[in-house]
PDB file of N, CA and C in Angstrom:
ATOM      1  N   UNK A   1       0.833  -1.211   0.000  1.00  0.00           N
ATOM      2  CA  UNK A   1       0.000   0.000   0.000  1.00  0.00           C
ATOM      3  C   UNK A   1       0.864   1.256   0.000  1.00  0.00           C
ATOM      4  N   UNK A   2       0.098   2.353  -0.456  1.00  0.00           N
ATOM      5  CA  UNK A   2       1.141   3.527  -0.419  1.00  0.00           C
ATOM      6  C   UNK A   2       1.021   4.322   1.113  1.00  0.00           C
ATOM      7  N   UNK A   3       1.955   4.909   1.010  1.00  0.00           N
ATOM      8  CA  UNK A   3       2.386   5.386   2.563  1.00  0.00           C
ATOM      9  C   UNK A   3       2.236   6.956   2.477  1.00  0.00           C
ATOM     10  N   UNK A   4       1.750   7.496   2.951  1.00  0.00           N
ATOM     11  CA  UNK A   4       0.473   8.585   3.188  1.00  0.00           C
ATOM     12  C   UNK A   4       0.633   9.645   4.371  1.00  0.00           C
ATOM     13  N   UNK A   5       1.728  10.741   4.381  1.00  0.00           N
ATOM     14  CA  UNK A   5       1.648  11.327   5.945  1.00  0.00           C
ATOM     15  C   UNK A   5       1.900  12.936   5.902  1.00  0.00           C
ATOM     16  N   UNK A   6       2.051  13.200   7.191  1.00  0.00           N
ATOM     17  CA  UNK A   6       3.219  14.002   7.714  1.00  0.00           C
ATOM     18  C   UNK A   6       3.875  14.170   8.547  1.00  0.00           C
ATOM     19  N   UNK A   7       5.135  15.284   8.761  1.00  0.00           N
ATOM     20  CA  UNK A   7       5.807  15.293   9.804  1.00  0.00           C
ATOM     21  C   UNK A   7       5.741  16.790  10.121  1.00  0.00           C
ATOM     22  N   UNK A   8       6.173  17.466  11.706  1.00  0.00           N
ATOM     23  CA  UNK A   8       6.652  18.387  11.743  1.00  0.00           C
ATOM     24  C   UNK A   8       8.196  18.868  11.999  1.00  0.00           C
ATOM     25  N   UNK A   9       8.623  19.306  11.298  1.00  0.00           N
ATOM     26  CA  UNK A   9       9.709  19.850  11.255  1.00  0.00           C
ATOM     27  C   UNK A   9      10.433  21.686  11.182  1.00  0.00           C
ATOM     28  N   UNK A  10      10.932  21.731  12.062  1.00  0.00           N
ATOM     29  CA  UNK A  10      11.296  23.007  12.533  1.00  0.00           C
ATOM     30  C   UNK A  10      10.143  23.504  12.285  1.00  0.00           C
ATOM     31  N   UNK A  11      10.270  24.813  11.120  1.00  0.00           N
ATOM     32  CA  UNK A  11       8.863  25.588  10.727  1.00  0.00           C
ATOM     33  C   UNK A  11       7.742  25.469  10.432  1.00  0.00           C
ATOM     34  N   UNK A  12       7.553  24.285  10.223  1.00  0.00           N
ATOM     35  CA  UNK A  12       6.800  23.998   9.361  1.00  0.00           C
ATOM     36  C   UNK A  12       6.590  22.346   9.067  1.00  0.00           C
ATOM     37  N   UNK A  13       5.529  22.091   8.596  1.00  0.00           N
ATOM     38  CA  UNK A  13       5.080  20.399   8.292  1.00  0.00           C
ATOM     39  C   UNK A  13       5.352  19.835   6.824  1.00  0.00           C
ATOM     40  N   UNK A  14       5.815  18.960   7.288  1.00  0.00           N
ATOM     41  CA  UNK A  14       6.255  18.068   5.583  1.00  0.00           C
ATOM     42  C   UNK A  14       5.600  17.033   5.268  1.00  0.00           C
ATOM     43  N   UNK A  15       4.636  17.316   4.312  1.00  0.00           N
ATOM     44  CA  UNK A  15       3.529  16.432   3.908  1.00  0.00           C
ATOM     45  C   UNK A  15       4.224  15.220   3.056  1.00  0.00           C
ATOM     46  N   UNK A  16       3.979  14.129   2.940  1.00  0.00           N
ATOM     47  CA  UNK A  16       4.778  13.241   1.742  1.00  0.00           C
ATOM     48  C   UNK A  16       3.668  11.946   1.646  1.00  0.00           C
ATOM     49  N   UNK A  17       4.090  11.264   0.524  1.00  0.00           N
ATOM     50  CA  UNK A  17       3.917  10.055   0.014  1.00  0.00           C
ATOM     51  C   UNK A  17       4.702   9.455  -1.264  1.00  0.00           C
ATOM     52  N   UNK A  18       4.206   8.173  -0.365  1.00  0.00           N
ATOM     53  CA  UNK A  18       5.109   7.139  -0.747  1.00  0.00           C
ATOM     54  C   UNK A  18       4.145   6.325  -1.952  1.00  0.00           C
ATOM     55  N   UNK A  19       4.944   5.926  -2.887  1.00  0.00           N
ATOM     56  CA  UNK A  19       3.286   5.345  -4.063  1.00  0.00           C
ATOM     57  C   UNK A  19       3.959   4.210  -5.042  1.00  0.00           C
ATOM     58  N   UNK A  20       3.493   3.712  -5.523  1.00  0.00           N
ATOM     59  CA  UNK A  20       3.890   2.337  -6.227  1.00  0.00           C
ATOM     60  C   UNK A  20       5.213   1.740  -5.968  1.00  0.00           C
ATOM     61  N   UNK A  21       5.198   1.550  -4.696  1.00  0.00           N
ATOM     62  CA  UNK A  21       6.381   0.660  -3.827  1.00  0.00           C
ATOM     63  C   UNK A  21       6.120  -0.691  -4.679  1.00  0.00           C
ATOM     64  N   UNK A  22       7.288  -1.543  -5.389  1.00  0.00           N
ATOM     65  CA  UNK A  22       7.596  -2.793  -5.652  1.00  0.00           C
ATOM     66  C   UNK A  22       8.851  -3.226  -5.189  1.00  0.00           C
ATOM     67  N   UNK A  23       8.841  -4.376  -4.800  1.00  0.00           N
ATOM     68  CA  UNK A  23       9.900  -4.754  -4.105  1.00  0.00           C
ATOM     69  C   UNK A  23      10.269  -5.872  -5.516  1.00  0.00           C
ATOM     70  N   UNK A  24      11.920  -5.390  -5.731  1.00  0.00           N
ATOM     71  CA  UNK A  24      12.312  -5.354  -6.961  1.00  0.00           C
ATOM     72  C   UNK A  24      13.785  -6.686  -7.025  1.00  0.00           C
ATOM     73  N   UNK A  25      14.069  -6.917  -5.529  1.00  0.00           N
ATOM     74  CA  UNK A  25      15.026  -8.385  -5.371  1.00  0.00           C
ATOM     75  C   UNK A  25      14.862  -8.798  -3.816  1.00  0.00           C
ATOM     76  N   UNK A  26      14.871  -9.912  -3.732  1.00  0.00           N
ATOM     77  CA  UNK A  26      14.972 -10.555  -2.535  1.00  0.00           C
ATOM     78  C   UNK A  26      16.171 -11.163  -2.963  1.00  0.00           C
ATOM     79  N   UNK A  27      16.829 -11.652  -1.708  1.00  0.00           N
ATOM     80  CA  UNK A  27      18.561 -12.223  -1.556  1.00  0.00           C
ATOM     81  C   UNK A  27      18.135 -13.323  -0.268  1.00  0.00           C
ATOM     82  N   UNK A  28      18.336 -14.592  -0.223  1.00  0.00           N
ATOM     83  CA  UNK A  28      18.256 -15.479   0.888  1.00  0.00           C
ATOM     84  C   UNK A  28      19.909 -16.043   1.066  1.00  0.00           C
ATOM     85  N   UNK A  29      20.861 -15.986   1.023  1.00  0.00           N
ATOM     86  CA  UNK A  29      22.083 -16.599   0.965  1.00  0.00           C
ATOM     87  C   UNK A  29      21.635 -17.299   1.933  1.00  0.00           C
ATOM     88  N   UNK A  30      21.220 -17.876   2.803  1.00  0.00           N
ATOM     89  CA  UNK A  30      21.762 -18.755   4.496  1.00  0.00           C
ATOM     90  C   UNK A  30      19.968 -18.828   4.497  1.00  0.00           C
ATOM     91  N   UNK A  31      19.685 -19.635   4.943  1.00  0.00           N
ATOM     92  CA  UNK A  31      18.336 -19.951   5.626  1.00  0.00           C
ATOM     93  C   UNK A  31      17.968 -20.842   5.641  1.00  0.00           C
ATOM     94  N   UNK A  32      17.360 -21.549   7.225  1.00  0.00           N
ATOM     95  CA  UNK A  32      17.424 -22.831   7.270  1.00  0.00           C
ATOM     96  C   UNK A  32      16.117 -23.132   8.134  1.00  0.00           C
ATOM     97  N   UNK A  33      15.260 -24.326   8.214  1.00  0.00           N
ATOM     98  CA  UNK A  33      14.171 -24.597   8.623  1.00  0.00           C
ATOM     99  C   UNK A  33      14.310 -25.860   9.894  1.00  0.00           C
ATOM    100  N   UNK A  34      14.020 -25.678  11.048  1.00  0.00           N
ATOM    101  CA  UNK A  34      14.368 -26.796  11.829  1.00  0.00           C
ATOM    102  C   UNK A  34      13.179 -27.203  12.692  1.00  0.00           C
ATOM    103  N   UNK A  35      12.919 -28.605  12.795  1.00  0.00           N
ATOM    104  CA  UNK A  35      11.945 -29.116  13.827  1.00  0.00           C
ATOM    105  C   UNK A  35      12.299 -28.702  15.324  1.00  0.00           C
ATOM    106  N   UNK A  36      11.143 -28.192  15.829  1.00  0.00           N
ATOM    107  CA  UNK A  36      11.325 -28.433  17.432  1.00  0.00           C
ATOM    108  C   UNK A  36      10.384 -28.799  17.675  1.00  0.00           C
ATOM    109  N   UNK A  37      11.130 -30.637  18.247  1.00  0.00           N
ATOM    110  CA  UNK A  37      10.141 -31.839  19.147  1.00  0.00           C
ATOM    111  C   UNK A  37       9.006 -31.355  20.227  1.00  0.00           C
ATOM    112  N   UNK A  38       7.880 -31.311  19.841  1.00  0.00           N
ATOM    113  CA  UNK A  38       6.791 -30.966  20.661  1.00  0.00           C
ATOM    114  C   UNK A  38       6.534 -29.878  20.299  1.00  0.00           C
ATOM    115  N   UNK A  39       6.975 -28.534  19.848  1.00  0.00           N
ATOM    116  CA  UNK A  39       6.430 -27.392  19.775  1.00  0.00           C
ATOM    117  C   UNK A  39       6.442 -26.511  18.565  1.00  0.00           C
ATOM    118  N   UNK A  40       6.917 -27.306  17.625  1.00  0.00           N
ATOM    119  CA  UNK A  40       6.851 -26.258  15.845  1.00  0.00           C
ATOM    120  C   UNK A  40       7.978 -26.015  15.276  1.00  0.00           C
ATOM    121  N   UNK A  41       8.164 -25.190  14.608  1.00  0.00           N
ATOM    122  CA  UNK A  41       9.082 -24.875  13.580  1.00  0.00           C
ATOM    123  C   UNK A  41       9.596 -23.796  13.647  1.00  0.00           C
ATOM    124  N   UNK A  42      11.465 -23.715  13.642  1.00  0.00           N
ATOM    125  CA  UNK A  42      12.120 -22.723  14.084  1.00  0.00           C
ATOM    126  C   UNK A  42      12.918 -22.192  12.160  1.00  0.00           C
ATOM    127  N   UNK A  43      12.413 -21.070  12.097  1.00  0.00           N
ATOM    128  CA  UNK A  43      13.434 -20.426  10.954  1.00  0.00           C
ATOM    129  C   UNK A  43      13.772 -19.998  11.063  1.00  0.00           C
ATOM    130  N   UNK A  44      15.548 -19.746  10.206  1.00  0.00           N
ATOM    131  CA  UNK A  44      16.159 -18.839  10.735  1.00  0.00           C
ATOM    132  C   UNK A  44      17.295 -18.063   9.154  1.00  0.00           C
ATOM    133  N   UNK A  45      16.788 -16.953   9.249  1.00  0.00           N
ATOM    134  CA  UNK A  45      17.581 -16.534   8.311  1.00  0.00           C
ATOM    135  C   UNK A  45      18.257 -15.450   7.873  1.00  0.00           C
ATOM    136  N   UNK A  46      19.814 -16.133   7.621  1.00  0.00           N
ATOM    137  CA  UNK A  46      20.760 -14.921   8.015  1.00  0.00           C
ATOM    138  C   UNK A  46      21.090 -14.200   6.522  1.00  0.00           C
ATOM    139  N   UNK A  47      21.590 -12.860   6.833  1.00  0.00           N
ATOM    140  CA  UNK A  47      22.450 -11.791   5.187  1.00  0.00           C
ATOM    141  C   UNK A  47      21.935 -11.996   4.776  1.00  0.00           C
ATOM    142  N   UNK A  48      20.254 -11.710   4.784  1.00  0.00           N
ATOM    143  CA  UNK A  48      19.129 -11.386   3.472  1.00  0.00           C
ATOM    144  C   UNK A  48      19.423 -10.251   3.192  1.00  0.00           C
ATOM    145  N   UNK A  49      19.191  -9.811   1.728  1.00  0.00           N
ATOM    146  CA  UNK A  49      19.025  -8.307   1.512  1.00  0.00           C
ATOM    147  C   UNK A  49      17.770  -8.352   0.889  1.00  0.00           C
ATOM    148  N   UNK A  50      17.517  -6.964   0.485  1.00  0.00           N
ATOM    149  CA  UNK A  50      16.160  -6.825  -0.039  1.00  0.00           C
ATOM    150  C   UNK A  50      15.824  -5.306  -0.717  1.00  0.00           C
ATOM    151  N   UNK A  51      15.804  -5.299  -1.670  1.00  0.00           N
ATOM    152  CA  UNK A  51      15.615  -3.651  -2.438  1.00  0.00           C
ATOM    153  C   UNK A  51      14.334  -3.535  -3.220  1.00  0.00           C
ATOM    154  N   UNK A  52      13.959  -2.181  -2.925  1.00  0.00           N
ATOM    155  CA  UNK A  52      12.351  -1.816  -3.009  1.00  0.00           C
ATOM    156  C   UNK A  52      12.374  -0.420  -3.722  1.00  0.00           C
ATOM    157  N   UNK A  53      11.839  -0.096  -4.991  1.00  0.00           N
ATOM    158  CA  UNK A  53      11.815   0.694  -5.749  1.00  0.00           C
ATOM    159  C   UNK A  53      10.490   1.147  -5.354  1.00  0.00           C
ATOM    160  N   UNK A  54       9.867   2.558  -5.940  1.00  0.00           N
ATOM    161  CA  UNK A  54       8.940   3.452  -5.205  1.00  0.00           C
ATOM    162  C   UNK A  54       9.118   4.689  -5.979  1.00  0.00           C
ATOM    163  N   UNK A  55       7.984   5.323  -5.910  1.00  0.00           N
ATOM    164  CA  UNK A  55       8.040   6.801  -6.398  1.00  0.00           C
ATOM    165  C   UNK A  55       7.361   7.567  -4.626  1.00  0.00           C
ATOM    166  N   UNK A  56       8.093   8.933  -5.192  1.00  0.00           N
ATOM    167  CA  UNK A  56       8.346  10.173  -3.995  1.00  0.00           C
ATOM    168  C   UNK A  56       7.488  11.074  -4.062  1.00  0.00           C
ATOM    169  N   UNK A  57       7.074  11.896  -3.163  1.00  0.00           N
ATOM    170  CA  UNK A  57       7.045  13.020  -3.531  1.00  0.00           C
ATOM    171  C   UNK A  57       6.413  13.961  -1.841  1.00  0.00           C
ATOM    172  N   UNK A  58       7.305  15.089  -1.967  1.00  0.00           N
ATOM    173  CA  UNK A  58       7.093  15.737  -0.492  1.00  0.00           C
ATOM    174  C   UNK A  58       6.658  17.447  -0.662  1.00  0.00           C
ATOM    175  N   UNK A  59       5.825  17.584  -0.026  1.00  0.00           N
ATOM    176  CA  UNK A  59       5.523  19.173  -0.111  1.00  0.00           C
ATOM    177  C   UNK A  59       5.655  19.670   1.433  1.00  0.00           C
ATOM    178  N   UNK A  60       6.411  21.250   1.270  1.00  0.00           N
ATOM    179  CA  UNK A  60       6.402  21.798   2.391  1.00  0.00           C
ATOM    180  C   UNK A  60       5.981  22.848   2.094  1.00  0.00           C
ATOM    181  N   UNK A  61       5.395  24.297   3.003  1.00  0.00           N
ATOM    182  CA  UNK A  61       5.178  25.597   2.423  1.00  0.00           C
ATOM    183  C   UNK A  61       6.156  26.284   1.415  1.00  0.00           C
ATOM    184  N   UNK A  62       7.096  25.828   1.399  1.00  0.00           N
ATOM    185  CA  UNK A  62       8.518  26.521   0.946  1.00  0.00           C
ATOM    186  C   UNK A  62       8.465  25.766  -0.426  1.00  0.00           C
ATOM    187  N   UNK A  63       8.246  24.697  -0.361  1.00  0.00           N
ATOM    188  CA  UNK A  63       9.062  23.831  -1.740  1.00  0.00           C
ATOM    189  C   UNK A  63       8.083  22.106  -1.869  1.00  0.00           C
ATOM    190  N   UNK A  64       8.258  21.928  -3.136  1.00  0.00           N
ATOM    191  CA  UNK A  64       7.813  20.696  -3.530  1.00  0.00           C
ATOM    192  C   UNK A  64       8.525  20.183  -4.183  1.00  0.00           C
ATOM    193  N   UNK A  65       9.371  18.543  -4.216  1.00  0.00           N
ATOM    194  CA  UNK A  65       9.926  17.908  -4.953  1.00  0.00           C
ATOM    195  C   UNK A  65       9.196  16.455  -4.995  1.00  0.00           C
ATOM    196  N   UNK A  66       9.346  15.713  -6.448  1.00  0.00           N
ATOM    197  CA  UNK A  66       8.686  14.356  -6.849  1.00  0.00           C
ATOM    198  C   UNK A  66       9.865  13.484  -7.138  1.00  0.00           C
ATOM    199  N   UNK A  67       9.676  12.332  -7.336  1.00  0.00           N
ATOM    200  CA  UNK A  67      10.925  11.452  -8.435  1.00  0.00           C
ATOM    201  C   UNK A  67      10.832   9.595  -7.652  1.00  0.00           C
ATOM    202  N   UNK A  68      11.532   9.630  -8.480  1.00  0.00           N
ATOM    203  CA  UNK A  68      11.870   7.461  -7.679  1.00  0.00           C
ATOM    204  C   UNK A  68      12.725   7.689  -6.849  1.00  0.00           C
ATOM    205  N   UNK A  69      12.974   6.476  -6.386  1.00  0.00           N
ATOM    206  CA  UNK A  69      13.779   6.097  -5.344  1.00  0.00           C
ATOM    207  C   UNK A  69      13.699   4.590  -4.978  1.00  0.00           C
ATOM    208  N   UNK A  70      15.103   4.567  -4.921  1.00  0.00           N
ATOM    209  CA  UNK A  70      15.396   2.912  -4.287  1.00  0.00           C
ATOM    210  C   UNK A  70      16.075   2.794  -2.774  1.00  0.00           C
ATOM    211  N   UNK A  71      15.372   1.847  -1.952  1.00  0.00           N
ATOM    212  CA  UNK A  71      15.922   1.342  -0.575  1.00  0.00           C
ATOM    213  C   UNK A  71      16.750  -0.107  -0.580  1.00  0.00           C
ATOM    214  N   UNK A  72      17.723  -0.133  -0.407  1.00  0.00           N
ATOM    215  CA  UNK A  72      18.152  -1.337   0.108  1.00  0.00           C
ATOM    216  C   UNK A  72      18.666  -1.715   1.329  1.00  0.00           C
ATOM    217  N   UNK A  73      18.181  -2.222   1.766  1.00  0.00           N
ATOM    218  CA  UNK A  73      18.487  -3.233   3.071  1.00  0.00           C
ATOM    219  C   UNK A  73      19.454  -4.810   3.121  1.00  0.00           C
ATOM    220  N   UNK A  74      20.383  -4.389   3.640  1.00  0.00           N
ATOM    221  CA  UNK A  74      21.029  -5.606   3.475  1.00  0.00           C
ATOM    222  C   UNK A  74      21.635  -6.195   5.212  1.00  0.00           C
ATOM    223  N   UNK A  75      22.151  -6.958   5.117  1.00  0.00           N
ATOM    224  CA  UNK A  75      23.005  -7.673   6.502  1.00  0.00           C
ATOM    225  C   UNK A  75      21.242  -7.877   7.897  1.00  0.00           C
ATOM    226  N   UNK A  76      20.568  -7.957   6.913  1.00  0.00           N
ATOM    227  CA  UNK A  76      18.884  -8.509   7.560  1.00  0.00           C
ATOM    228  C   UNK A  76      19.198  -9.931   8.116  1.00  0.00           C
ATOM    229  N   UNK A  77      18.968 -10.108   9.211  1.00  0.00           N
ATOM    230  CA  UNK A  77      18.687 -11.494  10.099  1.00  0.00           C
ATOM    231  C   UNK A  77      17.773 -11.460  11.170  1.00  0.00           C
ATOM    232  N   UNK A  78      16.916 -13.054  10.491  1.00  0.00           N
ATOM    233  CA  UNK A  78      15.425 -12.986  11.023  1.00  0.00           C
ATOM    234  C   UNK A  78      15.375 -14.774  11.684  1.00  0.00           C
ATOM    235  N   UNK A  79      14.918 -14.556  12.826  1.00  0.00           N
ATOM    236  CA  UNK A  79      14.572 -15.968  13.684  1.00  0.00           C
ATOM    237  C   UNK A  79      13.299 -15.928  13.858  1.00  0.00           C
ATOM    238  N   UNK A  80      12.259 -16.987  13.605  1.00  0.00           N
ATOM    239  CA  UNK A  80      10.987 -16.731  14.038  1.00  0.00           C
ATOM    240  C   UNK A  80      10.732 -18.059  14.582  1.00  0.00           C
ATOM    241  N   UNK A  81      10.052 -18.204  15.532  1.00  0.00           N
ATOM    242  CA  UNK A  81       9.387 -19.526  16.099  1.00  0.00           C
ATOM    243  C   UNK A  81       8.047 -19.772  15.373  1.00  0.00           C
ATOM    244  N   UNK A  82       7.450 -20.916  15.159  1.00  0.00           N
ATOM    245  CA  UNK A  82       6.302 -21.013  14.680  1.00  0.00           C
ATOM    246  C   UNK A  82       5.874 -22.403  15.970  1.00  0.00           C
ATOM    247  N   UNK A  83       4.206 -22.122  15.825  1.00  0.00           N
ATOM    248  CA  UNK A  83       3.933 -23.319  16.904  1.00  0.00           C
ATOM    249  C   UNK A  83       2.640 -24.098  16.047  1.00  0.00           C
ATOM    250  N   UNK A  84       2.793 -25.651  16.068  1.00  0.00           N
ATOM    251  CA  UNK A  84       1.635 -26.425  15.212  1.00  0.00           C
ATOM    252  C   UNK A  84       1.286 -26.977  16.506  1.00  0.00           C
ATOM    253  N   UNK A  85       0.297 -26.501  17.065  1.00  0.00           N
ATOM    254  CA  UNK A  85      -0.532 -27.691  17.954  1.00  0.00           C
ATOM    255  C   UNK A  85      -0.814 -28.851  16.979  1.00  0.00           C
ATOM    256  N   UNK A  86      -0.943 -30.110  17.706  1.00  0.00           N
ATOM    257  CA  UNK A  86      -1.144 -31.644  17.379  1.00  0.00           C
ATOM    258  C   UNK A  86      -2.345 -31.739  18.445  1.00  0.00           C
ATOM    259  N   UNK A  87      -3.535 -31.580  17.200  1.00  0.00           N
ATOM    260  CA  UNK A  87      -4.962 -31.387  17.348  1.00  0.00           C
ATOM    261  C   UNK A  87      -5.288 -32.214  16.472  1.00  0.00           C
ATOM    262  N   UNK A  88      -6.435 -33.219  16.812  1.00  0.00           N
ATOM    263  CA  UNK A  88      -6.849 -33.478  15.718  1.00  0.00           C
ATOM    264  C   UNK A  88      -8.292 -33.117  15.361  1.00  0.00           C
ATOM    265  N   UNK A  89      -8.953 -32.165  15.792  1.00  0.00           N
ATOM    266  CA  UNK A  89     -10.220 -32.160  15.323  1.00  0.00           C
ATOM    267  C   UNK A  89     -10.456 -30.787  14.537  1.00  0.00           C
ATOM    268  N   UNK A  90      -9.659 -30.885  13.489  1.00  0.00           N
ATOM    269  CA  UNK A  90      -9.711 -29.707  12.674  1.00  0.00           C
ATOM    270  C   UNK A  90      -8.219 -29.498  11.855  1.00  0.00           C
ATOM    271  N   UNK A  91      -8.143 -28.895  11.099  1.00  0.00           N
ATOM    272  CA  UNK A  91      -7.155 -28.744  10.142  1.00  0.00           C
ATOM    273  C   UNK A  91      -6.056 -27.808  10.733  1.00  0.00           C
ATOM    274  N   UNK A  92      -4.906 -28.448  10.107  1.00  0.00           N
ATOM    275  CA  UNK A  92      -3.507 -28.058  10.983  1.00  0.00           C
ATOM    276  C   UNK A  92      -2.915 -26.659  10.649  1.00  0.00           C
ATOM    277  N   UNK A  93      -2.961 -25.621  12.180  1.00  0.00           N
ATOM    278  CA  UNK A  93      -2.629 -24.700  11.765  1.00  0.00           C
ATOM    279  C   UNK A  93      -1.411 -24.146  12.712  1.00  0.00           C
ATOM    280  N   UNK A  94      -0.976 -22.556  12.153  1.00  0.00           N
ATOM    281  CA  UNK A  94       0.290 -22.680  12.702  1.00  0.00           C
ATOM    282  C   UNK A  94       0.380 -21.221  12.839  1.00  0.00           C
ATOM    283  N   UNK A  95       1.091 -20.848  13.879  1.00  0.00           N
ATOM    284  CA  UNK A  95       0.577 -19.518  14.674  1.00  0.00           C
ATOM    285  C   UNK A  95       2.472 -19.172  14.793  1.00  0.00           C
ATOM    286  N   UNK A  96       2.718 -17.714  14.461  1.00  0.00           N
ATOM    287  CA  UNK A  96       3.833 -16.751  14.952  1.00  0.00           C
ATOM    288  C   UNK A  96       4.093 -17.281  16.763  1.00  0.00           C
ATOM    289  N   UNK A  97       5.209 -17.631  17.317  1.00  0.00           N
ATOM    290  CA  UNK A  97       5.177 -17.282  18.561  1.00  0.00           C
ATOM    291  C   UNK A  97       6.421 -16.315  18.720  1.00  0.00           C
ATOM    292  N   UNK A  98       7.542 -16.277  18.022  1.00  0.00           N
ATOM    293  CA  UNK A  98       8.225 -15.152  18.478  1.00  0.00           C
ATOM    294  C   UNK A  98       8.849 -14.850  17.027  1.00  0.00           C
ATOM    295  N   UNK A  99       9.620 -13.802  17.092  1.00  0.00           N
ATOM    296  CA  UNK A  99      10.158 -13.500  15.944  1.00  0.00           C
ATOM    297  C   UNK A  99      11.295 -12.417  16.601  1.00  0.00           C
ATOM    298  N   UNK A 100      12.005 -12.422  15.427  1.00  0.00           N
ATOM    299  CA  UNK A 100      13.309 -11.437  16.030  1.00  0.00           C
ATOM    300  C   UNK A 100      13.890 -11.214  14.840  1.00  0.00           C
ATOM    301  N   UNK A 101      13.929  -9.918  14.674  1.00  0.00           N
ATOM    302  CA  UNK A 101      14.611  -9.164  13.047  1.00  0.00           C
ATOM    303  C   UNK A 101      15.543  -7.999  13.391  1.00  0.00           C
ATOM    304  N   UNK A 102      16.910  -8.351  12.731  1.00  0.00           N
ATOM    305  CA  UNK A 102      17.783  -7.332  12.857  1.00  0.00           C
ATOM    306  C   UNK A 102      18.102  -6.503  11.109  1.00  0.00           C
ATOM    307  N   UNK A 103      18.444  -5.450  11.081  1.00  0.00           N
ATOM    308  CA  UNK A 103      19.755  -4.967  10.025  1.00  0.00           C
ATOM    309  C   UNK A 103      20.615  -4.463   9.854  1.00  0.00           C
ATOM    310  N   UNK A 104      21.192  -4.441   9.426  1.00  0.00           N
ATOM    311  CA  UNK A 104      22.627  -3.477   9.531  1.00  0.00           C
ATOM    312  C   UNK A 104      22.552  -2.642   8.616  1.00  0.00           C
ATOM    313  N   UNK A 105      22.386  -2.446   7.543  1.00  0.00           N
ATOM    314  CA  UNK A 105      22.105  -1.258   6.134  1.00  0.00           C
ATOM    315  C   UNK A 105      21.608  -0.596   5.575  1.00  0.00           C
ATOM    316  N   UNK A 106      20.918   0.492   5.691  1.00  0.00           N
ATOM    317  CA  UNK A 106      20.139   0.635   4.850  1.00  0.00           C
ATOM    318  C   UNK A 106      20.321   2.281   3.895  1.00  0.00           C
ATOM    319  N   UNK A 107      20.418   1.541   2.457  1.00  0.00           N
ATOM    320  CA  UNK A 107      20.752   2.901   1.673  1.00  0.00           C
ATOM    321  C   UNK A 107      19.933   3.189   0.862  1.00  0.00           C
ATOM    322  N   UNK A 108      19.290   4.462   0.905  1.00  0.00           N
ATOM    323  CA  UNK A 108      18.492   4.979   0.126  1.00  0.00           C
ATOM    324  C   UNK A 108      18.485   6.388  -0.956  1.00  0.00           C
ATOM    325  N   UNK A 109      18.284   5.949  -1.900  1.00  0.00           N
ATOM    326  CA  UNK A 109      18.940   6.895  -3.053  1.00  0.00           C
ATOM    327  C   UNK A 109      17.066   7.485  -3.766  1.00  0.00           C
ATOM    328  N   UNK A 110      16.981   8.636  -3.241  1.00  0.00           N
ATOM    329  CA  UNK A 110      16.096   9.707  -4.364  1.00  0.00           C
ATOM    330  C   UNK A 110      16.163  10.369  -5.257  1.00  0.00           C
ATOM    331  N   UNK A 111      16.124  10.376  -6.636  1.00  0.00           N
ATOM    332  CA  UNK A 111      16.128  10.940  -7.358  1.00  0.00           C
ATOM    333  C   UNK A 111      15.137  12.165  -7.476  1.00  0.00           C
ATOM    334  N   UNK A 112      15.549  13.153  -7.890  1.00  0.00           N
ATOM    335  CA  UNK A 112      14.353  14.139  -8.014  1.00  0.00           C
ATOM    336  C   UNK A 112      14.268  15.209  -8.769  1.00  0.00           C
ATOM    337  N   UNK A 113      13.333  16.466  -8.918  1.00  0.00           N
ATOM    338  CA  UNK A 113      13.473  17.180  -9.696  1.00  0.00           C
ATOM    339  C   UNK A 113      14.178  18.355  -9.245  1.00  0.00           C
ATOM    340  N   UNK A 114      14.664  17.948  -7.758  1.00  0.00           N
ATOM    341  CA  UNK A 114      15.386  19.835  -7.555  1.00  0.00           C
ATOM    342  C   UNK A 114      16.636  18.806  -7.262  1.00  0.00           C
TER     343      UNK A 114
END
């Protein structure tokens, strides 16, 4: 979805949005899936990157600029627990119990008209 706001800053408020965000590479180098006896499924996955292309555009009283822009995120590492109850009166489902996400990078380049 597009991302829709503002902020205040010093004088004045900086209106912006964010609009046809596609996420343009995923990177998995390392990631691995492991049973845990009695309680679900542990993933874990390390030095993902991930870059997301998007168009800009910000207005303040003073000035308005538009254009693309790319984010990349890289050195991303994510652990999540998952839990399958062993039920049988109904179809097998599987619930978030923890999760934990780090990154180390993130560079973002706007292009624009000023």
């Amino acid at each position: 979805p597009d991302l829709t706001g503002h902020e205040k800053f010093g004088l004045g408020n900086v209106k912006y949005n964010i609009s046809r965000i596609h996420v343009t590479a995923v990177e998995l180098p390392s990631a691995s899936i492991s049973l845990l006896p009695g309680s679900g499924i542990k993933l874990v996955i390390g030095n993902a990157s991930l870059t997301i292309d998007m168009n800009w555009n910000i207005r303040t009283w003073m000035f308005k600029d538009s254009g693309r822009g790319t984010v990349h995120i890289s050195k991303v590492f994510v652990t999540a627990i998952f839990s399958t109850p062993l039920d049988n009166t109904g179809p097998t489902t599987i619930s978030l119990t923890s999760c934990r996400t780090t990154s180390g990078d993130i560079d973002i380049k706007l292009n624009g008209k000023s």
